[in-house]
Protein backbone atom coordinates (compact mmCIF):
# COMPACT_ATOMS: atom_id res chain seq x y z
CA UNK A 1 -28.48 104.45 -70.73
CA UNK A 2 -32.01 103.57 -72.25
CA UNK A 3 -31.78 100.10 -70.52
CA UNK A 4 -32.83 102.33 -67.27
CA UNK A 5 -36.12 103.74 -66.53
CA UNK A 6 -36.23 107.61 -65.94
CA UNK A 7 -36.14 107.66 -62.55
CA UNK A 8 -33.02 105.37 -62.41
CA UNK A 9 -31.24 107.78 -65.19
CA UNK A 10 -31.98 110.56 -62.47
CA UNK A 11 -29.89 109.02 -60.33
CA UNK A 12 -27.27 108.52 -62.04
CA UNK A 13 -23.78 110.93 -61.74
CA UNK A 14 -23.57 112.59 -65.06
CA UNK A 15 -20.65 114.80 -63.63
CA UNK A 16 -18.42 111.31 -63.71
CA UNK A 17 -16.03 110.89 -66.52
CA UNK A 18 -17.86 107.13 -66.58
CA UNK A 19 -21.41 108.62 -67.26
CA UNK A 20 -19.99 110.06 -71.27
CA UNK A 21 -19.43 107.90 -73.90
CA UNK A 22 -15.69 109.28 -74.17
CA UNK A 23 -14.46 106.52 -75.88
CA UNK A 24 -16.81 107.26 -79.10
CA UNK A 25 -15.29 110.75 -78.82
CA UNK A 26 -12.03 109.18 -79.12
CA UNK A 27 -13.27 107.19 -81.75
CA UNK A 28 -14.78 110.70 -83.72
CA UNK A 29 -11.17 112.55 -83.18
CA UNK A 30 -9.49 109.75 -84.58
CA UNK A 31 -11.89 108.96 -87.74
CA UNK A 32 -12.09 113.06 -87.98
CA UNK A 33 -7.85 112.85 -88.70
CA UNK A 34 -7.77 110.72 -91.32
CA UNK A 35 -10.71 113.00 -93.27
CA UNK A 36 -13.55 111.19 -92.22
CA UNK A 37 -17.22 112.76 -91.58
CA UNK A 38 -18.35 111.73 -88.02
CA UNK A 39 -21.99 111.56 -86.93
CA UNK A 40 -22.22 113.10 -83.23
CA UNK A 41 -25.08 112.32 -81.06
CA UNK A 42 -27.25 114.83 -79.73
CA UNK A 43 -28.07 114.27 -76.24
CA UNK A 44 -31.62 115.15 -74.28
CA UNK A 45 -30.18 116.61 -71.07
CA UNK A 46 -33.95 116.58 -69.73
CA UNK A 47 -34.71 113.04 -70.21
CA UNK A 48 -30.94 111.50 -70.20
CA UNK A 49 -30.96 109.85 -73.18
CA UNK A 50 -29.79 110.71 -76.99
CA UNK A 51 -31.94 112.10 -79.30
CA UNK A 52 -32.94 110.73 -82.37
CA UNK A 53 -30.89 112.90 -84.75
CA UNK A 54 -27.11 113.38 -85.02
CA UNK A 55 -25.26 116.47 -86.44
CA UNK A 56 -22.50 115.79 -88.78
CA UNK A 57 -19.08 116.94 -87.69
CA UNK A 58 -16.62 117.15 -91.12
CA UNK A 59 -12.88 117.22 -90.77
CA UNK A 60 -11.39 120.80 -90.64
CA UNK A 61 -7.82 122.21 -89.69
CA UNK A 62 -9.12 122.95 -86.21
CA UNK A 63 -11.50 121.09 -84.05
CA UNK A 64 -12.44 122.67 -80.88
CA UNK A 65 -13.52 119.91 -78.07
CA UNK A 66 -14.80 121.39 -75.46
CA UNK A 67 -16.34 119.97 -71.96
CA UNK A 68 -15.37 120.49 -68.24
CA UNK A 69 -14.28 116.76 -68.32
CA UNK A 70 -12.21 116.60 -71.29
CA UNK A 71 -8.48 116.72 -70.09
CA UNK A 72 -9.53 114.27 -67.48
CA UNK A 73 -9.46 111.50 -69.53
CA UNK A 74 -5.48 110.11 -70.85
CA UNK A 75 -6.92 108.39 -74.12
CA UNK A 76 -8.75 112.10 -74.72
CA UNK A 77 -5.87 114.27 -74.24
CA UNK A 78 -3.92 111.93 -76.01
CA UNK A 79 -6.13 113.02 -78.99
CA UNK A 80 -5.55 116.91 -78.58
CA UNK A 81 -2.49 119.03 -79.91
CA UNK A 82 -3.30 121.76 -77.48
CA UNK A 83 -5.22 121.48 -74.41
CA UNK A 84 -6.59 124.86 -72.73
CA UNK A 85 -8.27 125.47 -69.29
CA UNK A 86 -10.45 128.17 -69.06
CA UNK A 87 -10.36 128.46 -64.73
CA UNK A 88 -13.64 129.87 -63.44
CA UNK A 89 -14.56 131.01 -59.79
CA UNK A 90 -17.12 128.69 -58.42
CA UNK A 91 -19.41 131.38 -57.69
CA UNK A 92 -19.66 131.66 -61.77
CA UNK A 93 -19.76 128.19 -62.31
CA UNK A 94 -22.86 128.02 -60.34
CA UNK A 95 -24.74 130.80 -61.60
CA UNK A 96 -24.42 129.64 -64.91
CA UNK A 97 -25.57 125.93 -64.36
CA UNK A 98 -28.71 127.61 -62.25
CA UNK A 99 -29.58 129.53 -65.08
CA UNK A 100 -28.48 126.97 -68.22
CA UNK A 101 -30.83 124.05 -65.83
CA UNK A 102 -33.44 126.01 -65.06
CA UNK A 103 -33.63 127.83 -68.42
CA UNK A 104 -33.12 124.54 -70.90
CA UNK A 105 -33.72 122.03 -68.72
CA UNK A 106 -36.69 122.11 -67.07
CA UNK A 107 -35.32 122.19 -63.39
CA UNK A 108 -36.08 123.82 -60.36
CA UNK A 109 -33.31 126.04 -58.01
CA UNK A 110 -33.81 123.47 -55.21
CA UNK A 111 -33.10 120.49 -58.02
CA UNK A 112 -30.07 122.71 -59.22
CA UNK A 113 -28.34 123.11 -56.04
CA UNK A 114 -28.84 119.60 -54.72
CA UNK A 115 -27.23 118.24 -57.70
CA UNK A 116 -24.66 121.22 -57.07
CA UNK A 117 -23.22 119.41 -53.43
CA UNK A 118 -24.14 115.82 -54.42
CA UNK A 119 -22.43 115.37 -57.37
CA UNK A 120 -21.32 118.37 -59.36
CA UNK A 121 -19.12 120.08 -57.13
CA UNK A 122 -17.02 116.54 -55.63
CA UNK A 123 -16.48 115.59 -59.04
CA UNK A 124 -15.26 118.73 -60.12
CA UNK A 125 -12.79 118.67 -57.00
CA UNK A 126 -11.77 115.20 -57.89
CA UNK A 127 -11.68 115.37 -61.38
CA UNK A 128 -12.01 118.63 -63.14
CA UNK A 129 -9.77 121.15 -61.04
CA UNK A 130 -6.76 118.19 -60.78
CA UNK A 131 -7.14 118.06 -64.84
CA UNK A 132 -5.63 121.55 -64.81
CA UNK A 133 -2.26 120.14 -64.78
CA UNK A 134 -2.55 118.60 -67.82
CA UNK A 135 -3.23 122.23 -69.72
CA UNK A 136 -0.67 123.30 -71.98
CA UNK A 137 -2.35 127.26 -71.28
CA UNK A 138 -4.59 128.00 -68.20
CA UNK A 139 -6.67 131.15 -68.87
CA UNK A 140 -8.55 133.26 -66.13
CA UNK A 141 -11.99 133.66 -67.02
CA UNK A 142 -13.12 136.99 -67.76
CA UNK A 143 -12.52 139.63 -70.68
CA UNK A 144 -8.71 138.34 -71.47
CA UNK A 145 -6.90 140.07 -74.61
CA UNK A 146 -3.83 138.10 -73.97
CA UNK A 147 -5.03 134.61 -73.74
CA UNK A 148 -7.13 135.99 -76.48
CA UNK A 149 -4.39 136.53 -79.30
CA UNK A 150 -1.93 133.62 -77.38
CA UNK A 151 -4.56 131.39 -78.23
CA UNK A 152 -5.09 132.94 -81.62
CA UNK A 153 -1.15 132.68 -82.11
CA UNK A 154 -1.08 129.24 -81.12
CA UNK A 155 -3.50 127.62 -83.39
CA UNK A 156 -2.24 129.64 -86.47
CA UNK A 157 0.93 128.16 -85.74
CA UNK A 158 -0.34 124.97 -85.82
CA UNK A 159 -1.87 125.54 -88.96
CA UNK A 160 1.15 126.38 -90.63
């Protein structure tokens, strides 16, 4: 959103699906499938913008797509032959994002845990946790030797 100044791209929910650009990631799984080269953007997190440079993403047997949002989208999961949900107390989940925010990001606890009850946690209750239905495999977070080698066993079946 460069059209905004900073203090308007504060303000703006980044934990809503309609804050990412998931319809270029659509766009990058598709071109990725027929053996194309993609160029991903590379986001600033601490001034809400991309970055100048892109990392190149080549077509492989496996592409991992990861993001809290991603099997909340149709057009995404449409995209994906096998769609995981790693399900993490909320306890966690907020731990890390304190530490990730204040660690990479620049922010402060207060900042962190604002953004927490404003936006982050009602969008994962409308969005992220109902998404879980749409997993073909929901794994419990933590050390996990079974989802481990089902998950193993799953994509080496899929390569053949």
């Amino acid at each position: 959103m460069p059209h905004l100044s900073f203090e308007e791209r504060e303000q703006v929910n980044y934990d809503h699906p309609s804050s990412l650009e998931t319809e270029l990631l659509v766009e990058h799984l598709e071109t990725l499938r027929t053996g194309v080269a993609v160029d991903r953007p590379v986001y600033d997190f601490s001034e809400h913008l991309r970055a100048g440079e892109t990392v190149e993403v080549v077509p492989a047997p496996v592409v991992i797509v990861e993001g809290i949002l991603v099997l909340a989208d149709l057009a995404l999961r449409s995209e994906l032959d096998l769609k995981l949900f790693v399900d993490t107390d909320p306890d966690v989940r907020l731990a890390r994002r304190i530490e990730r925010d204040i660690g990479e990001r620049g922010r402060t606890v207060d900042s962190v845990i604002a953004q927490y009850f404003a936006t982050v946690r009602p969008m994962h209750l409308e969005f992220v946790q109902p998404s879980m239905r749409y997993a073909d495999l929901i794994i419990p977070e933590g050390y996990n030797p079974a989802a481990v080698a089902t998950v193993v066993e799953l994509i080496r079946s899929r390569l053949g």
